[in-house]
PDB file of N, CA and C in Angstrom:
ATOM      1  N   UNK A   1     -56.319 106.802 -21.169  1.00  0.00           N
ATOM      2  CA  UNK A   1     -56.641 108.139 -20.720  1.00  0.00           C
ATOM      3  C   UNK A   1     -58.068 108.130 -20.175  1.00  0.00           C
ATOM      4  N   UNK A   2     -58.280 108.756 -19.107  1.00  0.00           N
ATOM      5  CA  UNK A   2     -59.898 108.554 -18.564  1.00  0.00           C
ATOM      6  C   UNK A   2     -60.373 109.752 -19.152  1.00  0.00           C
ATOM      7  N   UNK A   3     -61.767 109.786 -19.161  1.00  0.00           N
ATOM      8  CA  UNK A   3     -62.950 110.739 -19.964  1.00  0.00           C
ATOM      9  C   UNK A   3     -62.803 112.314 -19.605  1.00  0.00           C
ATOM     10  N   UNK A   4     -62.587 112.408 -18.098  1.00  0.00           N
ATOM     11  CA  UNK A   4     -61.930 113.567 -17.649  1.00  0.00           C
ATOM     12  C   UNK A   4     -61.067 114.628 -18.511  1.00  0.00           C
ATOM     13  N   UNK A   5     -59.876 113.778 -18.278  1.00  0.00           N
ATOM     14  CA  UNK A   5     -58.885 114.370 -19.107  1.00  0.00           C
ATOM     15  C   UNK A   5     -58.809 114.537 -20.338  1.00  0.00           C
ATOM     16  N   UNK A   6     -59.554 113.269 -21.297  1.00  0.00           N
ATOM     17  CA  UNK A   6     -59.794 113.627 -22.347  1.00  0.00           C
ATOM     18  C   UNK A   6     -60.470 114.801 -23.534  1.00  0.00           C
ATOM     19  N   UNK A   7     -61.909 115.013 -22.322  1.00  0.00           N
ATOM     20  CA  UNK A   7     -62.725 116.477 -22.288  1.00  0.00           C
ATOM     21  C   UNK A   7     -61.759 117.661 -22.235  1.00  0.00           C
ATOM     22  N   UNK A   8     -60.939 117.691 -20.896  1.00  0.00           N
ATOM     23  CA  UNK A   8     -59.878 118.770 -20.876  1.00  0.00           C
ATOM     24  C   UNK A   8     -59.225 119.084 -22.050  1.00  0.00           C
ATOM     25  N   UNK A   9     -58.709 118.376 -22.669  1.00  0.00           N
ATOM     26  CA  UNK A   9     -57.916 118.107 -23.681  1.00  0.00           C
ATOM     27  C   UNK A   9     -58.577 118.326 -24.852  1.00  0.00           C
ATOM     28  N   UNK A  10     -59.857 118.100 -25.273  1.00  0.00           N
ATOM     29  CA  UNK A  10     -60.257 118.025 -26.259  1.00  0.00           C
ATOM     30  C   UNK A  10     -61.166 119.948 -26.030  1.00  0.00           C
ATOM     31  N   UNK A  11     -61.177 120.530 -24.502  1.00  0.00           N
ATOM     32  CA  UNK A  11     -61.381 121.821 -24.827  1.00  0.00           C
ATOM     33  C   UNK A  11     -60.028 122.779 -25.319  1.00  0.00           C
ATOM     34  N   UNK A  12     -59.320 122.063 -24.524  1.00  0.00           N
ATOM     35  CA  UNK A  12     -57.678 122.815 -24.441  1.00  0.00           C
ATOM     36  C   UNK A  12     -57.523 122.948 -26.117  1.00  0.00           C
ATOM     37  N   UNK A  13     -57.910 122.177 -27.006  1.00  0.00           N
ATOM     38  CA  UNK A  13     -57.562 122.314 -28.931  1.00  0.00           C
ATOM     39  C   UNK A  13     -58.578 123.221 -29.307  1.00  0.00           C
ATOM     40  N   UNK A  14     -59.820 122.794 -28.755  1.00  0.00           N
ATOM     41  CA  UNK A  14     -61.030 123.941 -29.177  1.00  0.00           C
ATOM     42  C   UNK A  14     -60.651 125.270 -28.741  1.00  0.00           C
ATOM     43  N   UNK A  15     -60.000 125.920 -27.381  1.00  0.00           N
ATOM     44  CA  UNK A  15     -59.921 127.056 -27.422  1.00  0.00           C
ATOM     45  C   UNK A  15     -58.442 127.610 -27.874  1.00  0.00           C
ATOM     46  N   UNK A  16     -57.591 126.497 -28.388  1.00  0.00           N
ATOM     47  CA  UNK A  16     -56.190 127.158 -29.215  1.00  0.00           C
ATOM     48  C   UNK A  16     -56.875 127.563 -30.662  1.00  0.00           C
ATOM     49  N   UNK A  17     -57.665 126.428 -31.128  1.00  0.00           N
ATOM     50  CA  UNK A  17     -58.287 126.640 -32.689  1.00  0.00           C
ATOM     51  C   UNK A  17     -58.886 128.019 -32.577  1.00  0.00           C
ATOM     52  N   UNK A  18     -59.763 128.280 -31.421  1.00  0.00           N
ATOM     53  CA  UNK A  18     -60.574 129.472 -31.800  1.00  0.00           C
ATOM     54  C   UNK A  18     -59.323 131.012 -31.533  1.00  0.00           C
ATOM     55  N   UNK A  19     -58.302 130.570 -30.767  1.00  0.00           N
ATOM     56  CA  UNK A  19     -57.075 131.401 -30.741  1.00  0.00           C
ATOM     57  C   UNK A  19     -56.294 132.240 -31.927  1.00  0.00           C
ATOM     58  N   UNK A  20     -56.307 130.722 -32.636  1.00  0.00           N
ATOM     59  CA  UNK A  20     -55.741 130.554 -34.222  1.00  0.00           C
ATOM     60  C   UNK A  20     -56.677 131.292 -34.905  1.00  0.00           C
ATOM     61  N   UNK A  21     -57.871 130.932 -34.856  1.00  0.00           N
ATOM     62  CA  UNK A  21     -58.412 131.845 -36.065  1.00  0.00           C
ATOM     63  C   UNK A  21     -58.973 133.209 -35.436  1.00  0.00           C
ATOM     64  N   UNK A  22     -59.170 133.321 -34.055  1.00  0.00           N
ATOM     65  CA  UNK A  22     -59.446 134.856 -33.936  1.00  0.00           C
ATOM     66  C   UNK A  22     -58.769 135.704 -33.575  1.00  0.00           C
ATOM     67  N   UNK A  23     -56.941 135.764 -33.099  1.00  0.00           N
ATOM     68  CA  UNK A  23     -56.280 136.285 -32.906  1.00  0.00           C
ATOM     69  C   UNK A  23     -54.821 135.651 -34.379  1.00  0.00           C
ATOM     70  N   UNK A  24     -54.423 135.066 -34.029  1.00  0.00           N
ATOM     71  CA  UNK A  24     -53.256 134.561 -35.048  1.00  0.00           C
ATOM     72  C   UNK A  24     -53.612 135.332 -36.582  1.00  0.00           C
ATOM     73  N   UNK A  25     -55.111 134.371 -37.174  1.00  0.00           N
ATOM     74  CA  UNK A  25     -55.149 134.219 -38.388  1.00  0.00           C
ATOM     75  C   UNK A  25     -56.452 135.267 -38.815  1.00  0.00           C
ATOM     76  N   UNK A  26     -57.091 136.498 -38.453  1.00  0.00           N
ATOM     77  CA  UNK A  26     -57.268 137.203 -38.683  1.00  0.00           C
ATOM     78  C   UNK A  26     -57.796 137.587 -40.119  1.00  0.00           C
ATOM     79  N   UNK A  27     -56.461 137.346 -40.801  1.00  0.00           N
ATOM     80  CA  UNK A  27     -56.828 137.864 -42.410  1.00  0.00           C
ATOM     81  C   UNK A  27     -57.210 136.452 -42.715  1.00  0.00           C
ATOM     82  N   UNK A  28     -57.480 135.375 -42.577  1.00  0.00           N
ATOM     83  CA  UNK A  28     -58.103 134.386 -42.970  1.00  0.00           C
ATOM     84  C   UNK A  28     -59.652 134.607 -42.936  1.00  0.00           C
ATOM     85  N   UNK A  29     -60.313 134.889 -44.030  1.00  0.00           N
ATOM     86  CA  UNK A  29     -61.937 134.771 -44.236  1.00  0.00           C
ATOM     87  C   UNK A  29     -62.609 134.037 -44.541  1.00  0.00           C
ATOM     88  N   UNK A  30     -63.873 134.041 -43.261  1.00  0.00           N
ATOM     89  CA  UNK A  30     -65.197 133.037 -43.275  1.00  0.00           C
ATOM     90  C   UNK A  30     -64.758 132.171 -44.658  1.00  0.00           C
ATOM     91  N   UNK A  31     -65.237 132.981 -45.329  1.00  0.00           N
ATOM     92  CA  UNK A  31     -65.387 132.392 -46.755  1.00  0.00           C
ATOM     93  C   UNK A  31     -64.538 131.751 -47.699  1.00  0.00           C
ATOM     94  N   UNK A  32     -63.377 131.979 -47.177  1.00  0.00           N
ATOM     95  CA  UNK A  32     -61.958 131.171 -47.606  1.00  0.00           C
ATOM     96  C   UNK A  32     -62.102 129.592 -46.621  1.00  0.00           C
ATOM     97  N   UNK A  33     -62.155 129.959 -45.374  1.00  0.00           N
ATOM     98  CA  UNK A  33     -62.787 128.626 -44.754  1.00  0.00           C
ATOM     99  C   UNK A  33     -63.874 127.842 -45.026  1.00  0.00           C
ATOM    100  N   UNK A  34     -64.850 128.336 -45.510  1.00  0.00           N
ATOM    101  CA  UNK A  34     -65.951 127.436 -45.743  1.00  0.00           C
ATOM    102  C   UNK A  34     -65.481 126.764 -46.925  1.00  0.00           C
ATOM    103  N   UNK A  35     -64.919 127.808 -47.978  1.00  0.00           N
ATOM    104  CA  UNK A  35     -64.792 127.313 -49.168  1.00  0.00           C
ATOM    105  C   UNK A  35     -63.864 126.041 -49.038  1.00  0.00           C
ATOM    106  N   UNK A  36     -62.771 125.842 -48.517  1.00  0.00           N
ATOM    107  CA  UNK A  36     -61.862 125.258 -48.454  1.00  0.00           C
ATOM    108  C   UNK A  36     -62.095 123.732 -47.440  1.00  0.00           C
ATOM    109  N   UNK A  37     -62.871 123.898 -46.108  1.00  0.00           N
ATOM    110  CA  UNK A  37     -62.564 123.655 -45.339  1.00  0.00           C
ATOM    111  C   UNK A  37     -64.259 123.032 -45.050  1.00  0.00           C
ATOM    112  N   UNK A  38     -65.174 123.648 -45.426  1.00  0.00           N
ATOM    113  CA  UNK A  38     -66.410 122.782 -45.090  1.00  0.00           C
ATOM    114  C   UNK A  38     -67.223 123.905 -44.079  1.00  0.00           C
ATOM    115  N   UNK A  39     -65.957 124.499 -43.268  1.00  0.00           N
ATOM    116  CA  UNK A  39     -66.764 125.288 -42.073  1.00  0.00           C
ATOM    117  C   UNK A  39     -66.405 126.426 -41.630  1.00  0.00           C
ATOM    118  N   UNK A  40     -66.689 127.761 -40.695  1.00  0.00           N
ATOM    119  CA  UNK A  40     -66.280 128.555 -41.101  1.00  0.00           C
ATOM    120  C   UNK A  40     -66.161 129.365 -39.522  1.00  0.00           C
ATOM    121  N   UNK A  41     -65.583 130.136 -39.088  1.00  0.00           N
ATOM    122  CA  UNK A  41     -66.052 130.353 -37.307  1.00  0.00           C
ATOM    123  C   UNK A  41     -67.533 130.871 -37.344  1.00  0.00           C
ATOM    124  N   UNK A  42     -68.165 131.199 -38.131  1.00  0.00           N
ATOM    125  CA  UNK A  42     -70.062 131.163 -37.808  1.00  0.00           C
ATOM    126  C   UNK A  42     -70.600 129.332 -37.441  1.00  0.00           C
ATOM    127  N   UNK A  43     -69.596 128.481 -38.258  1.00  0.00           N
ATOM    128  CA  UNK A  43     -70.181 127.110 -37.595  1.00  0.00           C
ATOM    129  C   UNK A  43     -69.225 126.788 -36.161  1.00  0.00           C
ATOM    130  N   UNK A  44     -68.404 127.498 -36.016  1.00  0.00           N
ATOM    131  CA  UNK A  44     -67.892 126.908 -34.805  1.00  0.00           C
ATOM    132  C   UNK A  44     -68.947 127.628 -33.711  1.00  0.00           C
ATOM    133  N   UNK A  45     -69.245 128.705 -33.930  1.00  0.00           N
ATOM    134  CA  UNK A  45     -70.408 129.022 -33.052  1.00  0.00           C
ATOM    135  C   UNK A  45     -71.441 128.880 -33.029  1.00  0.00           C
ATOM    136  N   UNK A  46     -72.095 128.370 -33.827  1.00  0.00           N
ATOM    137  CA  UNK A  46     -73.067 127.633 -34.096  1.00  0.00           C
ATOM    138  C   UNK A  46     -73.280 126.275 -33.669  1.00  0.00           C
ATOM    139  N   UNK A  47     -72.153 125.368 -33.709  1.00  0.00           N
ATOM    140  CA  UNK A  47     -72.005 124.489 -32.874  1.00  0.00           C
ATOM    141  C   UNK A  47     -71.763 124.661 -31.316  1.00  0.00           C
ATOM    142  N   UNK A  48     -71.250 125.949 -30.725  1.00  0.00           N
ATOM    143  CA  UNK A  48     -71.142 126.111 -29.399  1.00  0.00           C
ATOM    144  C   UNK A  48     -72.747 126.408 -29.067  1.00  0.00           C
ATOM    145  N   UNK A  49     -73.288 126.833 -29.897  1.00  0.00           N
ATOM    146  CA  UNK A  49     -74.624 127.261 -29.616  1.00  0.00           C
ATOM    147  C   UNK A  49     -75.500 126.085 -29.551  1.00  0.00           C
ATOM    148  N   UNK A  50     -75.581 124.817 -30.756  1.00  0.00           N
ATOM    149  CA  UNK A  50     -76.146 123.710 -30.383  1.00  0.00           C
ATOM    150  C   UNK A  50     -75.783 123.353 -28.790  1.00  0.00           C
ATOM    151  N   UNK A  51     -74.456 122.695 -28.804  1.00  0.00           N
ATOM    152  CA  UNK A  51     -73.995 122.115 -27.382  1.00  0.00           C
ATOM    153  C   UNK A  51     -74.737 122.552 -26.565  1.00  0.00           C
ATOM    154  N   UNK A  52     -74.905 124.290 -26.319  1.00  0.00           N
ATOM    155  CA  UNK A  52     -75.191 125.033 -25.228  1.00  0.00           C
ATOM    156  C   UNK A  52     -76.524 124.464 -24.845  1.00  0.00           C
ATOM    157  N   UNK A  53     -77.453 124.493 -26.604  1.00  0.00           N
ATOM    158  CA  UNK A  53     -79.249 123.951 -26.535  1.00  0.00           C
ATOM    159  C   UNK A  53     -79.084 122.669 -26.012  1.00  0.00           C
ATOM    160  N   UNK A  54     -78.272 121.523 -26.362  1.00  0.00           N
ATOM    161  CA  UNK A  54     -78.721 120.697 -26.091  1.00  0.00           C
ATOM    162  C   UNK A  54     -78.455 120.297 -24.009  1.00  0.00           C
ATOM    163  N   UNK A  55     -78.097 121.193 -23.817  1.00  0.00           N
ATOM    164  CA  UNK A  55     -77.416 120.859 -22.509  1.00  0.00           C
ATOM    165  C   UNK A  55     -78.653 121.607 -21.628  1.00  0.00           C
ATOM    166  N   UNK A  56     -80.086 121.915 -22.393  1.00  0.00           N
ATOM    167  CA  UNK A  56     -80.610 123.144 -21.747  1.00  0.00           C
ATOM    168  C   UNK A  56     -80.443 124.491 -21.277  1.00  0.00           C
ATOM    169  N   UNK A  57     -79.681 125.244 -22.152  1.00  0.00           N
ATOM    170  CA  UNK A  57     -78.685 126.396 -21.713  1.00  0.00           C
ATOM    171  C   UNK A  57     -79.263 127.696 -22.858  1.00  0.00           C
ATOM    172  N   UNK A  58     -80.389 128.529 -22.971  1.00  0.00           N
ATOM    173  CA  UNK A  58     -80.747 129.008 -23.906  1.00  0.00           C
ATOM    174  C   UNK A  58     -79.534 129.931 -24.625  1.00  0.00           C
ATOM    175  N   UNK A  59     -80.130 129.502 -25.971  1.00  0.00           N
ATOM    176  CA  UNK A  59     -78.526 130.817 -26.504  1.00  0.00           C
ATOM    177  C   UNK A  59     -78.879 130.891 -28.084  1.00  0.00           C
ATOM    178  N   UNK A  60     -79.212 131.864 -28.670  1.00  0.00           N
ATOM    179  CA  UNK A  60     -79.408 132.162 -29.906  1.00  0.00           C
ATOM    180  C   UNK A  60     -78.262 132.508 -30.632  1.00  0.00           C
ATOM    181  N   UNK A  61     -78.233 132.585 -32.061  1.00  0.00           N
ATOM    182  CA  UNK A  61     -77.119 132.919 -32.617  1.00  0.00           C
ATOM    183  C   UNK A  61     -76.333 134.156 -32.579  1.00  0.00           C
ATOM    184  N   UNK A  62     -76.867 134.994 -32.201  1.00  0.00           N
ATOM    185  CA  UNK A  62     -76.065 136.217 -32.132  1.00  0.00           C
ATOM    186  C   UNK A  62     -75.410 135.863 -30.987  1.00  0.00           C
ATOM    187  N   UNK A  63     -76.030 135.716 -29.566  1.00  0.00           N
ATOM    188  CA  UNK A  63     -74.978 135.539 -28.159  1.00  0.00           C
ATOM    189  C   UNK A  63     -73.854 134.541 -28.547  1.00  0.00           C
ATOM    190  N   UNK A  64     -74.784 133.408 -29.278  1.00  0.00           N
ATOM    191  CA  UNK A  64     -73.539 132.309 -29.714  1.00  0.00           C
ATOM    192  C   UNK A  64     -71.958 133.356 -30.577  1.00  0.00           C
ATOM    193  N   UNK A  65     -72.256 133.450 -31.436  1.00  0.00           N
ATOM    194  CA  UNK A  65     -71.600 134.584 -32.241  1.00  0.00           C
ATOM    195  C   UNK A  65     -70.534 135.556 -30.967  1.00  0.00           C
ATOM    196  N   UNK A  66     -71.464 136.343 -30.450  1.00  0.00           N
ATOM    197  CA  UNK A  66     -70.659 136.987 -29.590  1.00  0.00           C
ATOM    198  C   UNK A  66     -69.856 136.416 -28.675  1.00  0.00           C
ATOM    199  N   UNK A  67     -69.845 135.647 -28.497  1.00  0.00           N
ATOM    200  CA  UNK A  67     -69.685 134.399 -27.434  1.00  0.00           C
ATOM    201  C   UNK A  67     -67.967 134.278 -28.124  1.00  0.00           C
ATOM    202  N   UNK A  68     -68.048 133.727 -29.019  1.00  0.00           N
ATOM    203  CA  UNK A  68     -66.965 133.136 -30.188  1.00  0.00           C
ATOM    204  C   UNK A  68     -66.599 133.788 -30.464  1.00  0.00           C
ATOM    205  N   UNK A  69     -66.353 135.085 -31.022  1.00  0.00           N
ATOM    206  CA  UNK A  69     -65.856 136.320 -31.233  1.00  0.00           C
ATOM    207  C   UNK A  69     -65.465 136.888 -30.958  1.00  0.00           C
ATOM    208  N   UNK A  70     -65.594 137.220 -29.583  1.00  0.00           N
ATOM    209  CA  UNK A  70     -65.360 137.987 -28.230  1.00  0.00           C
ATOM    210  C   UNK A  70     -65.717 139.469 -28.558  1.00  0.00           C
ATOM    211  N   UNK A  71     -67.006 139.807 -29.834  1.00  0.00           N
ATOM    212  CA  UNK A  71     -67.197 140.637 -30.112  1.00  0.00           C
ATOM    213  C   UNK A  71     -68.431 140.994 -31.083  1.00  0.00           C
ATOM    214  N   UNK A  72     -69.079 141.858 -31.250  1.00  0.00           N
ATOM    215  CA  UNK A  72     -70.215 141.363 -32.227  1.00  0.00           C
ATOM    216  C   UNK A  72     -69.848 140.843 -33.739  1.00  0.00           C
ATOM    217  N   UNK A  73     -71.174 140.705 -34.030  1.00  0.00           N
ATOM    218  CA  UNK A  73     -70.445 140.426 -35.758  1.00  0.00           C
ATOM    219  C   UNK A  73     -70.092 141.394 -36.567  1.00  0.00           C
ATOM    220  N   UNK A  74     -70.902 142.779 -35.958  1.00  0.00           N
ATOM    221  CA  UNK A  74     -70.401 143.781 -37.141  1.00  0.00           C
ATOM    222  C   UNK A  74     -68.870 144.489 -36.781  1.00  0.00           C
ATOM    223  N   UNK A  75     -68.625 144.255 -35.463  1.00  0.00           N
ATOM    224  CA  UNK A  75     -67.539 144.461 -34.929  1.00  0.00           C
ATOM    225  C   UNK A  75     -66.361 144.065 -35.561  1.00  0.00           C
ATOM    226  N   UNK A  76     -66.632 142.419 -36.126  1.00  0.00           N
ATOM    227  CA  UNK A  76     -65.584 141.334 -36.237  1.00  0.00           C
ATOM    228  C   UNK A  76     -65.720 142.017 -38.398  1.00  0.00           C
ATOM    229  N   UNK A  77     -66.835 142.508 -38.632  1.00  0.00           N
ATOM    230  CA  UNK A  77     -66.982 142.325 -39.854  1.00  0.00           C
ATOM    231  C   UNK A  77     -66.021 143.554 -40.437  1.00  0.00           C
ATOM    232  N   UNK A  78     -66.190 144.593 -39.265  1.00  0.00           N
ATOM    233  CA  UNK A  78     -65.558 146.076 -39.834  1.00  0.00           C
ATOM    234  C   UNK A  78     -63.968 146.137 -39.696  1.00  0.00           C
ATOM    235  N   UNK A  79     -63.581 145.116 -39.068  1.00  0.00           N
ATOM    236  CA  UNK A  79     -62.150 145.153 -38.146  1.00  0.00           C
ATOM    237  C   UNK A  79     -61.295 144.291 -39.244  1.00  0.00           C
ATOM    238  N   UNK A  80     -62.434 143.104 -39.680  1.00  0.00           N
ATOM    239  CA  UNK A  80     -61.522 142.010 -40.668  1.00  0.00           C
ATOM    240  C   UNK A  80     -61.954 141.180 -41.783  1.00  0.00           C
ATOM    241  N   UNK A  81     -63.254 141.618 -41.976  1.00  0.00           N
ATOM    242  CA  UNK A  81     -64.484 141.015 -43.364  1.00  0.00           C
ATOM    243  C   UNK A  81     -63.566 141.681 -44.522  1.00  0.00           C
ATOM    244  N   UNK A  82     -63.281 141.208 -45.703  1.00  0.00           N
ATOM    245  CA  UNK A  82     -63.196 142.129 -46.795  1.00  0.00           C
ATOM    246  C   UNK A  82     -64.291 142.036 -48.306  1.00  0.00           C
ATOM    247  N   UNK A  83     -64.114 142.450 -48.970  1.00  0.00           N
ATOM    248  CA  UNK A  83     -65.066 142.145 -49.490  1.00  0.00           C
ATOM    249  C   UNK A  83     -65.152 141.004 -50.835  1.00  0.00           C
ATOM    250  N   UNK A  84     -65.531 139.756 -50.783  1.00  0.00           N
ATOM    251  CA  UNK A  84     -65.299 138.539 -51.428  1.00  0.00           C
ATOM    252  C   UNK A  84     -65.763 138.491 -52.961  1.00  0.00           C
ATOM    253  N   UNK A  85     -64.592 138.187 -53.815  1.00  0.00           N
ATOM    254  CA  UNK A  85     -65.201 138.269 -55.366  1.00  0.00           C
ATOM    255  C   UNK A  85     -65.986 136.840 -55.667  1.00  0.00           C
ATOM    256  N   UNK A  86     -66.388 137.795 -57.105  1.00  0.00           N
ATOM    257  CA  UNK A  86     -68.008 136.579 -57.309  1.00  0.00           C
ATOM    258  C   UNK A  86     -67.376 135.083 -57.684  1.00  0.00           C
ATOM    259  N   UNK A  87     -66.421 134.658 -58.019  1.00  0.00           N
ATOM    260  CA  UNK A  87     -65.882 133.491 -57.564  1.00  0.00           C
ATOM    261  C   UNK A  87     -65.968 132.854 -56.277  1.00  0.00           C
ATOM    262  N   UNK A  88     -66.228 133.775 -55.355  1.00  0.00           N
ATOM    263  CA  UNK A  88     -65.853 132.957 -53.872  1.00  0.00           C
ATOM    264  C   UNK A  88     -67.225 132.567 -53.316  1.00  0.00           C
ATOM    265  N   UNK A  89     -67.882 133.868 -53.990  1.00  0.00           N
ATOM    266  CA  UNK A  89     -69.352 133.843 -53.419  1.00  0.00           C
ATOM    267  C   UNK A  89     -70.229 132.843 -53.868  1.00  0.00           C
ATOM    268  N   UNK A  90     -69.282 132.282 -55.308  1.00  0.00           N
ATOM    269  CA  UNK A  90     -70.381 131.323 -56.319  1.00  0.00           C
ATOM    270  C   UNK A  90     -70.307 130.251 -55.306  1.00  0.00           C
ATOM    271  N   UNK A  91     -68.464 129.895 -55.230  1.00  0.00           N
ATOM    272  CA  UNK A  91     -67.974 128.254 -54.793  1.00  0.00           C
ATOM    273  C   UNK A  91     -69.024 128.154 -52.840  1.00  0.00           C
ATOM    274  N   UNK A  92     -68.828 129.721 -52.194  1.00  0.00           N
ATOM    275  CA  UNK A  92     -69.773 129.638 -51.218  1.00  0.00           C
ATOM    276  C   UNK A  92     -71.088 128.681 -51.505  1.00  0.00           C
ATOM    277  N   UNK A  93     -71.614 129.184 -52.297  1.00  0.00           N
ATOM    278  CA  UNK A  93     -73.003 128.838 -52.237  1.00  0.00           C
ATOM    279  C   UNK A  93     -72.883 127.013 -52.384  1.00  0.00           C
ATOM    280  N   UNK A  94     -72.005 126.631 -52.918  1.00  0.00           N
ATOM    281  CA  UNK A  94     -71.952 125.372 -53.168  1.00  0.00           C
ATOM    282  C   UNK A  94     -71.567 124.757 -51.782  1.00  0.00           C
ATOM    283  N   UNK A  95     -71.088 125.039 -50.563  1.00  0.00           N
ATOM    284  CA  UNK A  95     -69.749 124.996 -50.184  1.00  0.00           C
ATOM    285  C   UNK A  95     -71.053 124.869 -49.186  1.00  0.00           C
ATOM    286  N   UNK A  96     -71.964 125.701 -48.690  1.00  0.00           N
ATOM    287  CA  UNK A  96     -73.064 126.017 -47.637  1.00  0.00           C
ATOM    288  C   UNK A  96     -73.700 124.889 -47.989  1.00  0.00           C
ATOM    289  N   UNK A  97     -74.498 124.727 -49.224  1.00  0.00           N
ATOM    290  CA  UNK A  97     -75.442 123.798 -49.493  1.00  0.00           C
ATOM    291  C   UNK A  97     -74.841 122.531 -49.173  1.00  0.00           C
ATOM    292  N   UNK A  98     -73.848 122.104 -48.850  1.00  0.00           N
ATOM    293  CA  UNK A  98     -73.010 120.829 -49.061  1.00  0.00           C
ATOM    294  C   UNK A  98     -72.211 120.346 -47.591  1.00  0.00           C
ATOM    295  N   UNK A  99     -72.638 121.590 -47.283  1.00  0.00           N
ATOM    296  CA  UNK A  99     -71.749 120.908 -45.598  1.00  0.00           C
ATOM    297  C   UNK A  99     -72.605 121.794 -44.325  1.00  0.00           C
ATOM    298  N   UNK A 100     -73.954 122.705 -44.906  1.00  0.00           N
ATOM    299  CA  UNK A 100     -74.737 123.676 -43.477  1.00  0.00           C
ATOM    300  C   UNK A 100     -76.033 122.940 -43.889  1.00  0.00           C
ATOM    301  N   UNK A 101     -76.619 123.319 -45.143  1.00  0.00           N
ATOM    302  CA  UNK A 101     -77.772 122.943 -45.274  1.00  0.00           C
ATOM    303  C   UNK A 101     -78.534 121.529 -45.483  1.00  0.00           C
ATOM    304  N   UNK A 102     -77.259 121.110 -46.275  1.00  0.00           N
ATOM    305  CA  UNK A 102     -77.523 119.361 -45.837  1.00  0.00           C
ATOM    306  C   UNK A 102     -78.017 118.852 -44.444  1.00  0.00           C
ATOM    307  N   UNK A 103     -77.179 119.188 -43.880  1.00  0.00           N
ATOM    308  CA  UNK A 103     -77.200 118.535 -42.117  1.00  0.00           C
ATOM    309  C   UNK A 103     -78.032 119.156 -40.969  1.00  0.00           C
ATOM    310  N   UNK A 104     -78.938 120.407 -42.103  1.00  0.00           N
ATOM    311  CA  UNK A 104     -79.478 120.597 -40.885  1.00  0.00           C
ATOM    312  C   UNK A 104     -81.194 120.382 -40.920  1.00  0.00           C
TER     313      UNK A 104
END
């Protein structure tokens, strides 16, 4: 497969994934993802937001955010945030320190 197509291909999964979780999977929360999963759609935009820096392309986290969202955060928060018990919030904190704050 040449590099071309591969890029294509490798956006074509990035924008079904962000499909999946911002239209499909909805009731799935940040925090059920991080917990579970390492990462959460604040790192998928966060990573669109690196890419963007490193390519010379200014973009802070909120545009990043909005960007990924197709909406603000309080937008995305009032429409489908619920509110997470202190179990989730504990394993969070472990869950951040171990796969955001490490690496950065």
């Amino acid at each position: 497969m040449d590099r071309q197509t591969e890029i294509e291909l490798e956006a074509a999964a990035f924008r079904r994934l962000r499909q999946h979780l911002m239209e499909d999977r909805t009731d799935v929360q940040n925090i059920d993802l991080m917990n579970l999963a390492g990462f959460c759609r604040n790192c998928l935009s966060r990573w669109y937001q690196e890419a963007a820096n490193e390519k010379g392309i200014e973009m802070g986290k909120e545009e990043a955010r909005e960007l990924f969202y197709g909406m603000s955060m309080d937008e995305w928060k009032a429409n489908h945030q619920t509110e997470a018990s202190d179990a989730k919030k504990a394993a969070f904190e472990t869950s951040f320190a171990e796969n955001v704050t490490a690496k950065e």
